[in-house]
N, C-alpha and C. Protein backbone atom coordinates (compact mmCIF):
# COMPACT_ATOMS: atom_id res chain seq x y z
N UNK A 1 146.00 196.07 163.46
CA UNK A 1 146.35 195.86 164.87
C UNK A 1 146.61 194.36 165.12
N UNK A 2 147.72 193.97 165.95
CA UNK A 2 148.08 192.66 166.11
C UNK A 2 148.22 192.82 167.59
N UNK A 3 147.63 191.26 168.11
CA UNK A 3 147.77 191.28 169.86
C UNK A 3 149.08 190.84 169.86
N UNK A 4 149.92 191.45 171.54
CA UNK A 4 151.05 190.89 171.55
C UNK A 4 151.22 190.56 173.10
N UNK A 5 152.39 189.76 173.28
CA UNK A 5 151.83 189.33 174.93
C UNK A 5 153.42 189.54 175.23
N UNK A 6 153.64 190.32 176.44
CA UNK A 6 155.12 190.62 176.74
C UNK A 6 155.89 189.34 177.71
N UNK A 7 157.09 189.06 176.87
CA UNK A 7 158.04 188.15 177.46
C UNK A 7 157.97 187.82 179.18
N UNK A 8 158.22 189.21 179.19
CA UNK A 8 158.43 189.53 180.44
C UNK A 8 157.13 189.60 182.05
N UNK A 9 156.30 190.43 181.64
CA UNK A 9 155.11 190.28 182.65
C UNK A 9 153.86 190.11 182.25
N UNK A 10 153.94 189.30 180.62
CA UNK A 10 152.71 188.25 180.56
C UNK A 10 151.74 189.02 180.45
N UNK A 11 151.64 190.73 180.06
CA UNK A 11 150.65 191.40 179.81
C UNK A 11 150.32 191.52 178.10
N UNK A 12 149.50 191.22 177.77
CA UNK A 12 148.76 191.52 176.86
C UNK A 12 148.10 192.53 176.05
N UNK A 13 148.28 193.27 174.77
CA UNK A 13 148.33 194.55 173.97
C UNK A 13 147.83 193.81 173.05
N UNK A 14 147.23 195.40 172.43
CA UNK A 14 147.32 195.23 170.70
C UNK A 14 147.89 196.75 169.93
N UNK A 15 148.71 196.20 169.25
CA UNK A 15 149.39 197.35 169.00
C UNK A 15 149.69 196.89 167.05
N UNK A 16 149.72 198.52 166.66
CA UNK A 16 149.48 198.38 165.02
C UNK A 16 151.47 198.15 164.84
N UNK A 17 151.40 197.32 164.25
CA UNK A 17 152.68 197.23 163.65
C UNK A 17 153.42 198.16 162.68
N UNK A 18 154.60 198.36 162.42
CA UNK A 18 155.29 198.95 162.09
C UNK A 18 156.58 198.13 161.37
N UNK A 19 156.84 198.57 159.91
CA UNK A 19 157.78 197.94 159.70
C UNK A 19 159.08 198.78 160.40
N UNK A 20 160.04 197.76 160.95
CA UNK A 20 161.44 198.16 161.50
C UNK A 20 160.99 198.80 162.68
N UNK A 21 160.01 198.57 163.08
CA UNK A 21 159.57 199.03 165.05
C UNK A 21 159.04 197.50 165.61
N UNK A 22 159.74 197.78 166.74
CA UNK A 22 159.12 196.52 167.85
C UNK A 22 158.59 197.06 168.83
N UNK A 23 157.62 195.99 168.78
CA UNK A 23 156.08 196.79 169.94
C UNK A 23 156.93 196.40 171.38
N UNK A 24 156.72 197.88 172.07
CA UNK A 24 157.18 197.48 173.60
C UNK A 24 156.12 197.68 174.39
N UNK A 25 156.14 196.82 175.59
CA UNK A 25 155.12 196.71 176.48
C UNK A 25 154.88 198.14 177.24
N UNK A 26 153.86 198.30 177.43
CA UNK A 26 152.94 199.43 178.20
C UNK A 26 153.25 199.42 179.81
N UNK A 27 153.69 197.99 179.71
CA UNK A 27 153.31 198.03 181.11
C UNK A 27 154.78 197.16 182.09
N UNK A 28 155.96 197.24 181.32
CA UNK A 28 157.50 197.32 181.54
C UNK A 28 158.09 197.71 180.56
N UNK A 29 157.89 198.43 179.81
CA UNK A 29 158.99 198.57 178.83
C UNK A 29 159.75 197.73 177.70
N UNK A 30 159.29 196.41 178.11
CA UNK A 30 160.21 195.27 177.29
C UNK A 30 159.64 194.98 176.00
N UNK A 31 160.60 194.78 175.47
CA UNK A 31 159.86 194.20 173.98
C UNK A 31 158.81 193.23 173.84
N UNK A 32 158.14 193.02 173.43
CA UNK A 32 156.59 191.63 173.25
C UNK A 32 156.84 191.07 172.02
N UNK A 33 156.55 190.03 172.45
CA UNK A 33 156.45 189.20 170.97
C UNK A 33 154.58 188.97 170.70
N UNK A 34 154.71 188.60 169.41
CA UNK A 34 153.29 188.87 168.96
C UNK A 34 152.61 187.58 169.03
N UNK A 35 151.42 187.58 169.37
CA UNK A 35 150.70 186.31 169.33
C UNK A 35 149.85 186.18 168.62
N UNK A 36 149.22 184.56 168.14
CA UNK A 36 148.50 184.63 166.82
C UNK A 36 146.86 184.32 167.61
């Protein structure tokens, strides 16, 4: 599981990665980038 924080409304996940999947936010839809 890797935390990820969305571009968009700054919400915060942890979601298990996937090769060739991008984690989308729970909470708009948008893609997240991952944080360390």
């Amino acid at each position: 599981m890797i935390q990820f924080k969305c571009k968009i409304c700054e919400l915060v996940f942890w979601c298990a990665v996937i090769l060739g999947h991008k984690p989308i936010c729970p909470g708009c839809g948008q893609e997240a980038k991952g944080v360390s």
